[in-house]
PDB file of N, CA and C in Angstrom:
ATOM      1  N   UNK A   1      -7.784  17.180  -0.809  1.00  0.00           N
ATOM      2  CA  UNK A   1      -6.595  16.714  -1.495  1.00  0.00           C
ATOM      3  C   UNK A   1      -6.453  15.221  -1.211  1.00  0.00           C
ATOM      4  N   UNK A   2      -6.540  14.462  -2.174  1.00  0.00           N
ATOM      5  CA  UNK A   2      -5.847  13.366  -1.886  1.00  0.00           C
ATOM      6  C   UNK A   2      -4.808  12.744  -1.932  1.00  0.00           C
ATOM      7  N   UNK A   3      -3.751  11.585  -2.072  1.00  0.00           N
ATOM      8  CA  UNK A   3      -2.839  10.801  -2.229  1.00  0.00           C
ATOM      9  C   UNK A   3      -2.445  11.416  -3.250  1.00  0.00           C
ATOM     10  N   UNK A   4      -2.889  11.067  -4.941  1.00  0.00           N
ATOM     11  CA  UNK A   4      -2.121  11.406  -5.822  1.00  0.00           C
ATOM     12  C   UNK A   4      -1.600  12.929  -6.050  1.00  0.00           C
ATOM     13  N   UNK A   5      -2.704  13.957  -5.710  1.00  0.00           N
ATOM     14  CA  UNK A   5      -2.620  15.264  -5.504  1.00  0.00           C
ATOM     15  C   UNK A   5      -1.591  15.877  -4.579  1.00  0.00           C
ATOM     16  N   UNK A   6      -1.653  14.761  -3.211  1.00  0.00           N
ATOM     17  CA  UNK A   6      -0.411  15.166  -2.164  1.00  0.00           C
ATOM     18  C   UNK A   6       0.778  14.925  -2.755  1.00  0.00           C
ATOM     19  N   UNK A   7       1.275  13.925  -3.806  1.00  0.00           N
ATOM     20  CA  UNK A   7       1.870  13.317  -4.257  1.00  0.00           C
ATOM     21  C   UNK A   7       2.662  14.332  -5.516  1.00  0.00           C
ATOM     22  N   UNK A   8       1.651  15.034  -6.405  1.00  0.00           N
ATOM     23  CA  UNK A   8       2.238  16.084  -7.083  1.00  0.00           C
ATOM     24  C   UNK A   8       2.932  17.765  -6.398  1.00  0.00           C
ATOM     25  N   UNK A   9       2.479  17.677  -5.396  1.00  0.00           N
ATOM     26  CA  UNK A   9       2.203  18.569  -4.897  1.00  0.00           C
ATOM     27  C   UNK A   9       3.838  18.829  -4.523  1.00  0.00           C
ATOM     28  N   UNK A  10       4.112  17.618  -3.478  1.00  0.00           N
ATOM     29  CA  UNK A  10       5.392  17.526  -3.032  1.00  0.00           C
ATOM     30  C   UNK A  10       5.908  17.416  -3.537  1.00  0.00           C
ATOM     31  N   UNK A  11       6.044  16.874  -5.141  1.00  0.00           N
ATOM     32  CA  UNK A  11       6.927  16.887  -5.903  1.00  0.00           C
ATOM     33  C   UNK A  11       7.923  18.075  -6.829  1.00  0.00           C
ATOM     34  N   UNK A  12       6.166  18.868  -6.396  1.00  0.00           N
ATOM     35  CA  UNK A  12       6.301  20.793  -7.255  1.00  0.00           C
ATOM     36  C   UNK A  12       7.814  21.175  -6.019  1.00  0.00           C
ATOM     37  N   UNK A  13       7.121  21.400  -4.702  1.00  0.00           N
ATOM     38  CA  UNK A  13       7.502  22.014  -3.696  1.00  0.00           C
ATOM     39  C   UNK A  13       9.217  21.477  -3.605  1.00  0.00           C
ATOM     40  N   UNK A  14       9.271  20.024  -3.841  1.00  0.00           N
ATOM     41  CA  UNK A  14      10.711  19.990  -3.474  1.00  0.00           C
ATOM     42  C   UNK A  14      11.000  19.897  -4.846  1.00  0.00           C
ATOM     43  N   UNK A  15      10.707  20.314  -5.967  1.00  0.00           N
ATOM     44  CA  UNK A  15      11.570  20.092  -7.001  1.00  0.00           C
ATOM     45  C   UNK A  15      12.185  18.097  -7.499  1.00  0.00           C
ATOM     46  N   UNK A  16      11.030  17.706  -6.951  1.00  0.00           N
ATOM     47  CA  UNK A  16      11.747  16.148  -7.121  1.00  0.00           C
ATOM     48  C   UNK A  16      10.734  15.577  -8.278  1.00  0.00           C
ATOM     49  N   UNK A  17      10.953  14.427  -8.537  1.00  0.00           N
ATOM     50  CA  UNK A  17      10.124  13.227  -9.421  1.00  0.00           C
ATOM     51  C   UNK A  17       8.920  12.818  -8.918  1.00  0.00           C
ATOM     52  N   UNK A  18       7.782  12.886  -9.489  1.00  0.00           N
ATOM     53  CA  UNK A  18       6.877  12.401  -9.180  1.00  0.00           C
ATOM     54  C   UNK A  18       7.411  11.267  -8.314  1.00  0.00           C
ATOM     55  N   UNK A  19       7.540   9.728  -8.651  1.00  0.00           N
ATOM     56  CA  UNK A  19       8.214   9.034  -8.490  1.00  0.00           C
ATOM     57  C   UNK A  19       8.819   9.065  -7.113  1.00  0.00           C
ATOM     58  N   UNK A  20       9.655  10.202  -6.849  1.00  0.00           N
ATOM     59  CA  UNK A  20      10.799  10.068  -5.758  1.00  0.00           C
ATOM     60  C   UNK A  20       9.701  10.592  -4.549  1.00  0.00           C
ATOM     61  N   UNK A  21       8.818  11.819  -5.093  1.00  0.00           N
ATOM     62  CA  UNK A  21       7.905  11.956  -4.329  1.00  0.00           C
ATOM     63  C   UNK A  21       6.623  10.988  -3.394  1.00  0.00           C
ATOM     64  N   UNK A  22       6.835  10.176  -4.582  1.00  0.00           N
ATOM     65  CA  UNK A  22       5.833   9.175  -3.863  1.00  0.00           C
ATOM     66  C   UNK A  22       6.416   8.163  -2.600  1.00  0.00           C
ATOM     67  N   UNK A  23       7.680   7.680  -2.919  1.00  0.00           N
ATOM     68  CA  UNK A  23       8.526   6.712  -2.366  1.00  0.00           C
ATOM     69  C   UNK A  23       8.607   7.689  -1.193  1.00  0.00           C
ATOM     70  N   UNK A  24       9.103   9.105  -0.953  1.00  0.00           N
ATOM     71  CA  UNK A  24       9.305   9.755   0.284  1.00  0.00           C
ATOM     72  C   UNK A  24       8.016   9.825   1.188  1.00  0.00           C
ATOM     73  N   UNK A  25       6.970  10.054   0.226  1.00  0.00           N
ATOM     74  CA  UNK A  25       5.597   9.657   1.418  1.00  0.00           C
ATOM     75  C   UNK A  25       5.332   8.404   1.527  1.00  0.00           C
ATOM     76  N   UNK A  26       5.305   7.436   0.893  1.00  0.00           N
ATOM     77  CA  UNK A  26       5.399   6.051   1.486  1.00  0.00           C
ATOM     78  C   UNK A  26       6.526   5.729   2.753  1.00  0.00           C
ATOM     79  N   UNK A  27       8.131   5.946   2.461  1.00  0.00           N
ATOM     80  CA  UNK A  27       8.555   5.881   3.375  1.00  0.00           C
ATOM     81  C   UNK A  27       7.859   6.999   4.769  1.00  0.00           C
ATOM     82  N   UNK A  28       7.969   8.217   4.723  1.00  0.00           N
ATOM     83  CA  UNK A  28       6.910   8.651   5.963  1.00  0.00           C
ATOM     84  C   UNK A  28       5.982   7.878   6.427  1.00  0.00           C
ATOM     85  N   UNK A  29       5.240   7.525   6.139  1.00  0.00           N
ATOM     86  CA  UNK A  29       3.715   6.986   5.917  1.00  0.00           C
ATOM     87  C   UNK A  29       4.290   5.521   7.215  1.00  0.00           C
ATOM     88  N   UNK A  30       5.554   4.974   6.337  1.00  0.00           N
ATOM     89  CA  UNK A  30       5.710   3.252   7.534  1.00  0.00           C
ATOM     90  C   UNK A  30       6.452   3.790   8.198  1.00  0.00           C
ATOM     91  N   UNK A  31       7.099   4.676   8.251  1.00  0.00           N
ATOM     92  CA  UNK A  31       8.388   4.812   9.700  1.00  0.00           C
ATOM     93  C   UNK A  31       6.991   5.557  10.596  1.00  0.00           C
ATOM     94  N   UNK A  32       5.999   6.170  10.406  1.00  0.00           N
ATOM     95  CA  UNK A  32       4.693   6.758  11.368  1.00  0.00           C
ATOM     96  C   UNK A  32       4.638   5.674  11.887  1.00  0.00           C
ATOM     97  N   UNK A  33       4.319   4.713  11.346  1.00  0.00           N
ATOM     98  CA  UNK A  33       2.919   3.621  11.225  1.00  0.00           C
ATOM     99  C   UNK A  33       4.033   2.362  12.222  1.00  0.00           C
ATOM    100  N   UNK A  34       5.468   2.339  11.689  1.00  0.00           N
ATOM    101  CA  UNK A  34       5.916   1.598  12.899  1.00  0.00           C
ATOM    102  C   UNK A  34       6.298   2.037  14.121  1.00  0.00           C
ATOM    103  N   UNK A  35       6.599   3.537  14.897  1.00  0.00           N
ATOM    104  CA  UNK A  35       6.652   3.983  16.029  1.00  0.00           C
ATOM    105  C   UNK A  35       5.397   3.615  16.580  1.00  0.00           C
ATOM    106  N   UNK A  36       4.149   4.156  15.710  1.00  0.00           N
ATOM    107  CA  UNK A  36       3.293   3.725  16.474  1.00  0.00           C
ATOM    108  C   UNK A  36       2.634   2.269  16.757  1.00  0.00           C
ATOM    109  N   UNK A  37       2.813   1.687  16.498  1.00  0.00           N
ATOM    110  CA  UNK A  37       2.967   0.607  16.495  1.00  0.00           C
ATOM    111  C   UNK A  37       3.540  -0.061  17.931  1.00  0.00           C
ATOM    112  N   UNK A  38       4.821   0.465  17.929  1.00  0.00           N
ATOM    113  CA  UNK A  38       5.766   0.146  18.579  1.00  0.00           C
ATOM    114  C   UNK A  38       5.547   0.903  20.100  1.00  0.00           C
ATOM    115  N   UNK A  39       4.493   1.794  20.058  1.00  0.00           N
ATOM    116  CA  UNK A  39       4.012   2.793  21.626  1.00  0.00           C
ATOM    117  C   UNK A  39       5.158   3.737  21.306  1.00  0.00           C
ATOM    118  N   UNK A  40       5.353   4.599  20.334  1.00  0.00           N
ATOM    119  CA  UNK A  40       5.834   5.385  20.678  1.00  0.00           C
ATOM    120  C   UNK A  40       5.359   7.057  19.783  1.00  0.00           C
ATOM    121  N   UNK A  41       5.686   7.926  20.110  1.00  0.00           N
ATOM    122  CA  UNK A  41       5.168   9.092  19.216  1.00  0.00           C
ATOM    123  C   UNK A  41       6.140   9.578  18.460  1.00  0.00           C
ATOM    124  N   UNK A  42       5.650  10.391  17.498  1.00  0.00           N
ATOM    125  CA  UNK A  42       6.318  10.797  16.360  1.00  0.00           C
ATOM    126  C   UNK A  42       5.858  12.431  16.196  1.00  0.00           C
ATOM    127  N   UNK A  43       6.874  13.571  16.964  1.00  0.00           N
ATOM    128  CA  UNK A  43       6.710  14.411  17.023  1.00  0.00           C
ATOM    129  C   UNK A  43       7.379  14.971  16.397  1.00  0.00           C
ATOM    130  N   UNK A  44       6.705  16.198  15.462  1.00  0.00           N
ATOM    131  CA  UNK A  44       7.079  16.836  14.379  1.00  0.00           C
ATOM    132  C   UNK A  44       7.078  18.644  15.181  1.00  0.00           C
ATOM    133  N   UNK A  45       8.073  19.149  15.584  1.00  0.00           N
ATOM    134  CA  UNK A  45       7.867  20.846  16.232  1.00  0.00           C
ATOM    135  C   UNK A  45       7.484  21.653  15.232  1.00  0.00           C
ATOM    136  N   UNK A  46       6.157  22.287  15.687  1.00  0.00           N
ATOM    137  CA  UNK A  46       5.700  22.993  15.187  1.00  0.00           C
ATOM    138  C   UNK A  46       4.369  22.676  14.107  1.00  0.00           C
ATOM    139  N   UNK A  47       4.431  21.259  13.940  1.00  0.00           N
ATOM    140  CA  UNK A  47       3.174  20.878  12.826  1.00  0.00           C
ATOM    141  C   UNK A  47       2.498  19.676  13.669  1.00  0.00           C
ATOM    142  N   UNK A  48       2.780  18.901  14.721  1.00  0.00           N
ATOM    143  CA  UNK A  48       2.085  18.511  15.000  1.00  0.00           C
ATOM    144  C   UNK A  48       2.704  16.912  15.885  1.00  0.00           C
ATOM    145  N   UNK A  49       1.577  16.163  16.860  1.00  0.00           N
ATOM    146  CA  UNK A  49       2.068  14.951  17.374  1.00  0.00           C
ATOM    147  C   UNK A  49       1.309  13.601  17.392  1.00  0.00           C
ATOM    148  N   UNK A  50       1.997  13.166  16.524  1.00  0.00           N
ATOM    149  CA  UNK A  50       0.938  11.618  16.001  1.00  0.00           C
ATOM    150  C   UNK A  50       1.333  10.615  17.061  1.00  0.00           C
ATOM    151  N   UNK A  51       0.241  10.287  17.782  1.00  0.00           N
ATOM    152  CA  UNK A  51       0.323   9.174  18.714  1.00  0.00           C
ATOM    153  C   UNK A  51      -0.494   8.008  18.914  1.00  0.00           C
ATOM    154  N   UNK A  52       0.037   6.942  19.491  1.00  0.00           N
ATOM    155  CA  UNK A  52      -1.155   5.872  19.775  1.00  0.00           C
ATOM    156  C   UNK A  52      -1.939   5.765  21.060  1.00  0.00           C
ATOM    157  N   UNK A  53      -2.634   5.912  21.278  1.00  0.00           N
ATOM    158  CA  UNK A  53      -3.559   5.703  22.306  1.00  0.00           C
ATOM    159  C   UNK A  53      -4.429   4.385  22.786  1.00  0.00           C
ATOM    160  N   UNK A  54      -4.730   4.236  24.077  1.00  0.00           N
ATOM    161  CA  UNK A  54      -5.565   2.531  24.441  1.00  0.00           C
ATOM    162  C   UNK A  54      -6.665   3.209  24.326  1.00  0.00           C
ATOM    163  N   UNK A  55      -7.680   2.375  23.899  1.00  0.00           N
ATOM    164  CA  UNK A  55      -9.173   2.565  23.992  1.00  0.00           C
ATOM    165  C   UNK A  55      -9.426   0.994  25.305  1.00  0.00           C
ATOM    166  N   UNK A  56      -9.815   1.638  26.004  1.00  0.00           N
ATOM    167  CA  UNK A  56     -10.470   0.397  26.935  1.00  0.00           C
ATOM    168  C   UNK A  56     -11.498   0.035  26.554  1.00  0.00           C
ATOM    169  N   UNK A  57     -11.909  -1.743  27.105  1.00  0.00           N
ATOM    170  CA  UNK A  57     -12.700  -2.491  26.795  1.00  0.00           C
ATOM    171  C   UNK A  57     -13.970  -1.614  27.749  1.00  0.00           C
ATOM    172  N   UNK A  58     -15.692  -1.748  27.031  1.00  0.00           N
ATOM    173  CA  UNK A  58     -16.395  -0.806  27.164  1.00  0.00           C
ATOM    174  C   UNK A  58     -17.653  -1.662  26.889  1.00  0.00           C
ATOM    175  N   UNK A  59     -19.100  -1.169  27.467  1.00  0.00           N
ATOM    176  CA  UNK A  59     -20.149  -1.827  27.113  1.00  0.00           C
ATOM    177  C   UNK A  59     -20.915  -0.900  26.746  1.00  0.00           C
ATOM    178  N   UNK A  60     -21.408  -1.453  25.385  1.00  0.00           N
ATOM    179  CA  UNK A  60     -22.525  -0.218  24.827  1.00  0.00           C
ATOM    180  C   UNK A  60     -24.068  -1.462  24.493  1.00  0.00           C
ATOM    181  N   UNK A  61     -24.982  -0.336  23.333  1.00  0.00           N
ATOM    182  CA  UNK A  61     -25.865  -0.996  23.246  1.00  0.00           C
ATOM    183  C   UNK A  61     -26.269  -1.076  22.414  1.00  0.00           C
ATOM    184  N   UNK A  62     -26.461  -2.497  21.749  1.00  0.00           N
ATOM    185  CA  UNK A  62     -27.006  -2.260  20.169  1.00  0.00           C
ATOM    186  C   UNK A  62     -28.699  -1.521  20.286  1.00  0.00           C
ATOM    187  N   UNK A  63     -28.461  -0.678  18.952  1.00  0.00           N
ATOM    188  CA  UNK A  63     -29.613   0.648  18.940  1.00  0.00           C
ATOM    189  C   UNK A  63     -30.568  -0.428  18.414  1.00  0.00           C
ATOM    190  N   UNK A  64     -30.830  -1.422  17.450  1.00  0.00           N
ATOM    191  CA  UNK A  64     -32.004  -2.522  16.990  1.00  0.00           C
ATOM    192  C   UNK A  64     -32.437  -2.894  18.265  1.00  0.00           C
ATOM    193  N   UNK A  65     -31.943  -3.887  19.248  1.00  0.00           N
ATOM    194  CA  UNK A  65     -32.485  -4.563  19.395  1.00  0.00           C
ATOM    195  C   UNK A  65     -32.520  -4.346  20.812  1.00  0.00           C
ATOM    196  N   UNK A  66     -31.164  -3.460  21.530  1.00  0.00           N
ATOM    197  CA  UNK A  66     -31.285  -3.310  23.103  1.00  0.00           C
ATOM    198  C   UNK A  66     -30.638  -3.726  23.869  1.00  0.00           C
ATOM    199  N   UNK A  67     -29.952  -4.799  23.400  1.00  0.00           N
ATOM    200  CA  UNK A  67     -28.777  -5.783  23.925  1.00  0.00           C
ATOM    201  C   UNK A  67     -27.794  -5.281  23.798  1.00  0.00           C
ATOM    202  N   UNK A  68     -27.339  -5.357  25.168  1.00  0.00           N
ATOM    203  CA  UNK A  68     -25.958  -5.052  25.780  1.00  0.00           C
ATOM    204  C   UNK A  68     -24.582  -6.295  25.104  1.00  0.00           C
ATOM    205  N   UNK A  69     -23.668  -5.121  24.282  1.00  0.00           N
ATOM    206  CA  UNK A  69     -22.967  -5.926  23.589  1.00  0.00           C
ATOM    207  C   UNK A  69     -21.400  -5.492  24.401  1.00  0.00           C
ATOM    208  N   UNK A  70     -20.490  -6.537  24.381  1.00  0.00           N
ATOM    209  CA  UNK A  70     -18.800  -5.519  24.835  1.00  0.00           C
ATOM    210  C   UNK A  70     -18.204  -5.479  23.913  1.00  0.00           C
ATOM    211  N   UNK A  71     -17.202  -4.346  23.619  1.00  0.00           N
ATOM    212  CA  UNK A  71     -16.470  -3.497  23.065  1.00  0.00           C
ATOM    213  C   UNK A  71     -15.175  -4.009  23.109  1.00  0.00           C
ATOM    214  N   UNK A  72     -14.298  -4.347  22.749  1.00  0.00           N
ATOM    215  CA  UNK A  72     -12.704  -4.625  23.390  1.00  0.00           C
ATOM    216  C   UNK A  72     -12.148  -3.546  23.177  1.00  0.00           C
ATOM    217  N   UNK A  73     -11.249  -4.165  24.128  1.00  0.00           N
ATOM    218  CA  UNK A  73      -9.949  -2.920  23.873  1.00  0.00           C
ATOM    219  C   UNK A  73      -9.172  -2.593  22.797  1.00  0.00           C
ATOM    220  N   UNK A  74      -8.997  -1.520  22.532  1.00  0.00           N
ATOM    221  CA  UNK A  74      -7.978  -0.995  20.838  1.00  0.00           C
ATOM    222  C   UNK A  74      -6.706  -0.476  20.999  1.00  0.00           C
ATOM    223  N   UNK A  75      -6.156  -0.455  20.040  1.00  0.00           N
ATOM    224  CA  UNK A  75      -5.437   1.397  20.231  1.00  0.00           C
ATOM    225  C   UNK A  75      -5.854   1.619  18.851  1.00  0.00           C
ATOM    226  N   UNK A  76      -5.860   3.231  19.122  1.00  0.00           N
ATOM    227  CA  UNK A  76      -6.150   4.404  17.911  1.00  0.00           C
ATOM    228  C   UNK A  76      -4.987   4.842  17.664  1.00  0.00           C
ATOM    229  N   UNK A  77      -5.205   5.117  16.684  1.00  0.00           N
ATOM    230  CA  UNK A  77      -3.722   7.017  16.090  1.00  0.00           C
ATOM    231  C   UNK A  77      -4.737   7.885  16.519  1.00  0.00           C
ATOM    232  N   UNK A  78      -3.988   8.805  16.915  1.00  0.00           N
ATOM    233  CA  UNK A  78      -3.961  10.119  17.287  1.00  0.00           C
ATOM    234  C   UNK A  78      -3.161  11.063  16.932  1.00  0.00           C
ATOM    235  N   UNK A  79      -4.003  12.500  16.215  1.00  0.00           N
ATOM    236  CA  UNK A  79      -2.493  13.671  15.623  1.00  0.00           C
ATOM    237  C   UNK A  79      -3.014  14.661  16.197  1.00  0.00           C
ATOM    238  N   UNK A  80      -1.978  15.210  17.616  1.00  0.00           N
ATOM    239  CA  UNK A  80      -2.449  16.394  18.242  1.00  0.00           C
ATOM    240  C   UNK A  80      -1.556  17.974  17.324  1.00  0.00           C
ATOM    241  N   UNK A  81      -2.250  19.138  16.986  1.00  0.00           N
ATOM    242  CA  UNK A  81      -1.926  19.906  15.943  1.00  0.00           C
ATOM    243  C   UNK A  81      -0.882  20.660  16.913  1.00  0.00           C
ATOM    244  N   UNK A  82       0.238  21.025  16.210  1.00  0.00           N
ATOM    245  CA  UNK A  82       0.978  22.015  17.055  1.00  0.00           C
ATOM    246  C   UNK A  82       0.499  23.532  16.932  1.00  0.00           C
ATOM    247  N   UNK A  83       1.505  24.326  17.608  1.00  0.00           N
ATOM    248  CA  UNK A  83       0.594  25.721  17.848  1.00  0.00           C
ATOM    249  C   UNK A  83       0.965  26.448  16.475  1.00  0.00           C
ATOM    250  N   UNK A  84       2.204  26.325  15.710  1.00  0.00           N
ATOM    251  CA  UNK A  84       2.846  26.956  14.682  1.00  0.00           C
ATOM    252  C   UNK A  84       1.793  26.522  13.264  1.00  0.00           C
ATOM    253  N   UNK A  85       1.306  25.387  13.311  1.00  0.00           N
ATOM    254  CA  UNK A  85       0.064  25.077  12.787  1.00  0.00           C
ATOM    255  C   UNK A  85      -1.148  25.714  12.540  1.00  0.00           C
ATOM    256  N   UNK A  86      -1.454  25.447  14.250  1.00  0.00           N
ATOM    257  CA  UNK A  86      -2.776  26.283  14.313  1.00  0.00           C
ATOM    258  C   UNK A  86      -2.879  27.429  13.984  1.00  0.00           C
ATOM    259  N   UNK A  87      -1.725  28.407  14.726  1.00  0.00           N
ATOM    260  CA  UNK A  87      -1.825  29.768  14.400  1.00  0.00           C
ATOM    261  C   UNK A  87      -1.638  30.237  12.597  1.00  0.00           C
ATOM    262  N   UNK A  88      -1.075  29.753  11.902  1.00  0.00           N
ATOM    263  CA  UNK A  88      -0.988  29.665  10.583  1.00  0.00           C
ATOM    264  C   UNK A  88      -2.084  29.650   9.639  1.00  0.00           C
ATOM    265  N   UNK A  89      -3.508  28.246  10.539  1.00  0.00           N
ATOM    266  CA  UNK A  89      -4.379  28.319  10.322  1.00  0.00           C
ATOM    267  C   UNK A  89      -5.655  29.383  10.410  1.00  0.00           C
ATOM    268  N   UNK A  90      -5.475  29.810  11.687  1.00  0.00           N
ATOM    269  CA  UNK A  90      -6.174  30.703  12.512  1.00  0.00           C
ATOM    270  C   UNK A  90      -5.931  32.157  11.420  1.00  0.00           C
TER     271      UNK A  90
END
């Protein structure tokens, strides 16, 4: 499924406007995107917990040539699944 598909989809389910549907996952989409941002998580009970995480600075090796290159430090998103989820899935 993608964007536009998620996009009709939610629109069936809540009975709304294409349109209004889209604006409600956009707004989702930046209030995620600024907690995390901001170090903080965005926990949803029962479907799941989107978080940011540090990746530490790291030395790997380029596979061509052999040389030891460094890595910096990041942060990632992270979405740990809740159990009401899983089991749904399962």
């Amino acid at each position: 499924m993608n964007k536009s598909e998620l996009i009709v989809a939610l629109a069936q389910k809540a009975e709304l406007s294409k349109k209004d549907a889209e604006k409600a996952l956009a707004a989702f989409v930046e209030v995620v995107t600024e907690q995390l941002k901001a170090g903080e998580k965005v926990q949803l009970v029962g479907f799941g917990t989107f978080e940011s995480k540090e990746r530490p600075a790291r030395t790997a090796r380029n596979p061509r040539t052999g040389e030891e290159i460094t890595i910096a430090a990041s942060k990632t998103a992270s979405f740990k699944v809740g159990k009401a989820l899983k089991d749904s899935i399962n």
